[in-house]
N, C-alpha and C. Protein backbone atom coordinates (compact mmCIF):
# COMPACT_ATOMS: atom_id res chain seq x y z
N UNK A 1 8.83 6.74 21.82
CA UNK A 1 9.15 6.66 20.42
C UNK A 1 9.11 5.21 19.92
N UNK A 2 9.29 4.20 20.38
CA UNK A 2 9.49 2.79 20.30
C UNK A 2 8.29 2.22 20.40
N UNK A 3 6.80 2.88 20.74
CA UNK A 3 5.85 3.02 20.37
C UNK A 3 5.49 2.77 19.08
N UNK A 4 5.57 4.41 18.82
CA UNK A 4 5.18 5.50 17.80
C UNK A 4 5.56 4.08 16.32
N UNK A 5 7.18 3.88 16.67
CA UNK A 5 7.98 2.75 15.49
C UNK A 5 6.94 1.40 15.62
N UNK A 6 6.46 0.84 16.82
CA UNK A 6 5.77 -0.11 16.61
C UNK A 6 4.73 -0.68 16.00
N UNK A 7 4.28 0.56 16.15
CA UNK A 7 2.60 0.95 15.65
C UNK A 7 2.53 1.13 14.17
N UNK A 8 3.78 2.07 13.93
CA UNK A 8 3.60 2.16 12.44
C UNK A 8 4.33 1.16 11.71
N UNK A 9 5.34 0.30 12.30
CA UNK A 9 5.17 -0.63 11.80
C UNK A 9 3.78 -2.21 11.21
N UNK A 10 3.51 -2.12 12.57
CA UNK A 10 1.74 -2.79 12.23
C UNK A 10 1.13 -2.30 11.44
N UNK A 11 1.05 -0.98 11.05
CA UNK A 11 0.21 -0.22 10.05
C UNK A 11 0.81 -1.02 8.97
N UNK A 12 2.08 -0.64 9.17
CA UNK A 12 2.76 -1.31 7.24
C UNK A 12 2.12 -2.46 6.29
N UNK A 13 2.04 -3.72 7.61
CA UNK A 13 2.36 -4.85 7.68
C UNK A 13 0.86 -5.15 7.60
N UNK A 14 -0.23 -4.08 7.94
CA UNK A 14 -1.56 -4.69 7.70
C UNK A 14 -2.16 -3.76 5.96
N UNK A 15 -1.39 -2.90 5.89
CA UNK A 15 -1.65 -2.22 4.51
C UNK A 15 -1.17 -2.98 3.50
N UNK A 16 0.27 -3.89 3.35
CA UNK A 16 0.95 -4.81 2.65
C UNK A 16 -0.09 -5.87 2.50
N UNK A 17 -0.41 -6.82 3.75
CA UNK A 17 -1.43 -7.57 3.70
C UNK A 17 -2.80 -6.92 2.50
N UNK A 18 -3.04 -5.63 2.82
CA UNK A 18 -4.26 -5.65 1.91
C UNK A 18 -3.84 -5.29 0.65
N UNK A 19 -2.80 -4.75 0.41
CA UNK A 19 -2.47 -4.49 -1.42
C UNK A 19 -2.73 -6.26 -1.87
N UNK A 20 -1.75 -6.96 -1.33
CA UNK A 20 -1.38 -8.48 -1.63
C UNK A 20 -2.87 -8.93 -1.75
N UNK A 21 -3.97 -8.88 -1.13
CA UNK A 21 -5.35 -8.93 -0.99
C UNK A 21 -5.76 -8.79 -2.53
N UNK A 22 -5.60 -7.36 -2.65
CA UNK A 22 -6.08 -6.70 -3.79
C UNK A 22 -5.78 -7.26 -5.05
N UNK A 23 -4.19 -7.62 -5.04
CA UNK A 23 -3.57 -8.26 -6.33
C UNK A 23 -4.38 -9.69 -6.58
N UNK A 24 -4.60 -9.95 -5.51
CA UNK A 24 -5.13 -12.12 -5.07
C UNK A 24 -6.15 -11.47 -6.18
N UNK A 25 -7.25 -11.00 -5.62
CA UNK A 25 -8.63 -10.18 -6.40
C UNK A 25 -8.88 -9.94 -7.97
N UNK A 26 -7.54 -8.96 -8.05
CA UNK A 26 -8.14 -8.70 -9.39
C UNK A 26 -7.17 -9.77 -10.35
N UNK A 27 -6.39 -10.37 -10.02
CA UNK A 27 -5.86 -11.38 -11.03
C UNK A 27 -7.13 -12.43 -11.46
N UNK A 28 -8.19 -12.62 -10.35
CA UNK A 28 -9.24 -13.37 -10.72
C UNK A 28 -10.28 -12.34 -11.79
N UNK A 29 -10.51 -10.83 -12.05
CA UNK A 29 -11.32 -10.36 -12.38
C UNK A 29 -11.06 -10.62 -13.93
N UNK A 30 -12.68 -10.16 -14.61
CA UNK A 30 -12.58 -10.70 -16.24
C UNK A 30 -12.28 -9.61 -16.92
N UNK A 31 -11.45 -9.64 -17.83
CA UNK A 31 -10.67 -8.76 -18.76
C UNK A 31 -11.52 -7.29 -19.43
N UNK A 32 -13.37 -7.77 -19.16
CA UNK A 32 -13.66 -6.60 -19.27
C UNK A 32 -13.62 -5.44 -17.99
N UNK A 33 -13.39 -6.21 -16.78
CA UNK A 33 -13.79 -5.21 -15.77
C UNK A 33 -12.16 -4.49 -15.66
N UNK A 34 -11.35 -5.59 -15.67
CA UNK A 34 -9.40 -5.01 -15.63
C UNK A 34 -9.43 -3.61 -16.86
N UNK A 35 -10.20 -3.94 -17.57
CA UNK A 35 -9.80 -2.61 -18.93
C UNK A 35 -10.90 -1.48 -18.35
N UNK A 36 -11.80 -1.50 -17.92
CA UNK A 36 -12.71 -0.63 -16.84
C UNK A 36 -11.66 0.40 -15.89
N UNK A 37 -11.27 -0.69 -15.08
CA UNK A 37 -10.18 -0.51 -14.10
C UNK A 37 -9.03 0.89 -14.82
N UNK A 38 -8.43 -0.07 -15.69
CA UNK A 38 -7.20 0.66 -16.57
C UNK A 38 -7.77 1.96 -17.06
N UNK A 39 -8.95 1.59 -17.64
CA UNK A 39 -9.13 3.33 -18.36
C UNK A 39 -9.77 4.44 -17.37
N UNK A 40 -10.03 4.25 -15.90
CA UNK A 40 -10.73 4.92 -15.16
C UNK A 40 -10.02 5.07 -13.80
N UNK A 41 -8.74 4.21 -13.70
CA UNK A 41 -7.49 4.48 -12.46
C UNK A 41 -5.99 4.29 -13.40
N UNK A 42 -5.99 4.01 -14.61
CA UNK A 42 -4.57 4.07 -15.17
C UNK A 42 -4.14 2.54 -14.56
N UNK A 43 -2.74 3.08 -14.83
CA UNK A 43 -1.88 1.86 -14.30
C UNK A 43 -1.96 1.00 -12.85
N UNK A 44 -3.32 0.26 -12.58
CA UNK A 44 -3.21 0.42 -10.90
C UNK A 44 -2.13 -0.63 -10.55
N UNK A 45 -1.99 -1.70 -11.32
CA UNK A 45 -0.85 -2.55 -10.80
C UNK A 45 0.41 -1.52 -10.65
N UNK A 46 0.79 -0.71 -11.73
CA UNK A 46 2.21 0.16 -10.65
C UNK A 46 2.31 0.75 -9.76
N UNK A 47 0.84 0.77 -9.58
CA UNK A 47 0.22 2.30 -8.28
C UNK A 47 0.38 1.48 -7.28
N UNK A 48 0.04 -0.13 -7.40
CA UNK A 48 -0.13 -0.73 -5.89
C UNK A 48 1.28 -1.30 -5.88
N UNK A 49 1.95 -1.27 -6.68
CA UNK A 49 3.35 -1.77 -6.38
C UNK A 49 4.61 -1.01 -5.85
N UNK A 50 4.30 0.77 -6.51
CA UNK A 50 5.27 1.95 -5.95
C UNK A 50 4.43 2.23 -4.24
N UNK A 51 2.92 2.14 -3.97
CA UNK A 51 3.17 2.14 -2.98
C UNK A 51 3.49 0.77 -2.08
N UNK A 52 3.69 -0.49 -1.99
CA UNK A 52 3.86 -1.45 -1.16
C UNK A 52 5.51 -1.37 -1.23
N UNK A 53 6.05 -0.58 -2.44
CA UNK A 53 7.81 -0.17 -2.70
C UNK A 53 8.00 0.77 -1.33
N UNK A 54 6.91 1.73 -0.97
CA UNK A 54 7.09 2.89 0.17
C UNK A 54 6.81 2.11 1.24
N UNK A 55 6.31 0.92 1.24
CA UNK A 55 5.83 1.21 2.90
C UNK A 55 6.57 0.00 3.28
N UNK A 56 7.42 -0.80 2.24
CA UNK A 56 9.08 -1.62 3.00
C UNK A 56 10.31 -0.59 3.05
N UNK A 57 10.03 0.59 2.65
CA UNK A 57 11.19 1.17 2.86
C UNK A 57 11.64 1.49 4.64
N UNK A 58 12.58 1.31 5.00
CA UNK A 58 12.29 1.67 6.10
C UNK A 58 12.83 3.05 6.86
N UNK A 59 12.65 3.98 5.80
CA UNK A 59 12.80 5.17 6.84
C UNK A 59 12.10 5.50 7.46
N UNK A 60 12.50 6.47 8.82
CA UNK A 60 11.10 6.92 10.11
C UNK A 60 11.53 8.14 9.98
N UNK A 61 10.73 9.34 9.82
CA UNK A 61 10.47 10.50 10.38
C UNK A 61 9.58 10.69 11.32
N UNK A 62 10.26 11.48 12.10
CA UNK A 62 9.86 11.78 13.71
C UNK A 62 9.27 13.11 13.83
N UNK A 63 8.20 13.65 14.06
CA UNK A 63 8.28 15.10 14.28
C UNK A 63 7.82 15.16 15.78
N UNK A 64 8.40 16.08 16.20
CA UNK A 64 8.63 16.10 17.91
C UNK A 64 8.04 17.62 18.10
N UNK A 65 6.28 17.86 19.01
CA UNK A 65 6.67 19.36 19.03
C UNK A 65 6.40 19.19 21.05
N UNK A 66 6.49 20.75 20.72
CA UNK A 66 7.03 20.71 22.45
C UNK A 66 5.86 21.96 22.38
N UNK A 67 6.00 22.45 23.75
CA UNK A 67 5.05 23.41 24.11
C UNK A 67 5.46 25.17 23.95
């Protein structure tokens, strides 16, 4: 199990890395492509912010099956 926690921790921590990526990105993009963006994914700055909100949370669910 201390695995399973390790691993998905690295996952977190390399998905965080790429939202933060993403934000670096489009803060450089030009105001016509951001309104592109907006009218064809909505709000993506809240989208990338509720999920980088989920993946510091730190609850673990475990599912355990047996035979």
């Amino acid at each position: 199990m201390a695995e399973a926690r390790e691993e998905d921790g690295f996952k977190r921590q390399a998905l965080l890395k790429t939202y933060s990526d993403a934000e670096d990105f489009l803060k450089n993009l030009k105001d016509e492509i951001l309104a592109l963006l907006k009218k064809n994914v909505g709000n993506f700055k809240e989208k990338i912010e509720n999920h980088q909100a989920q993946l510091k949370r730190k609850e673990y669910f475990l599912l355990v099956a047996g035979k």
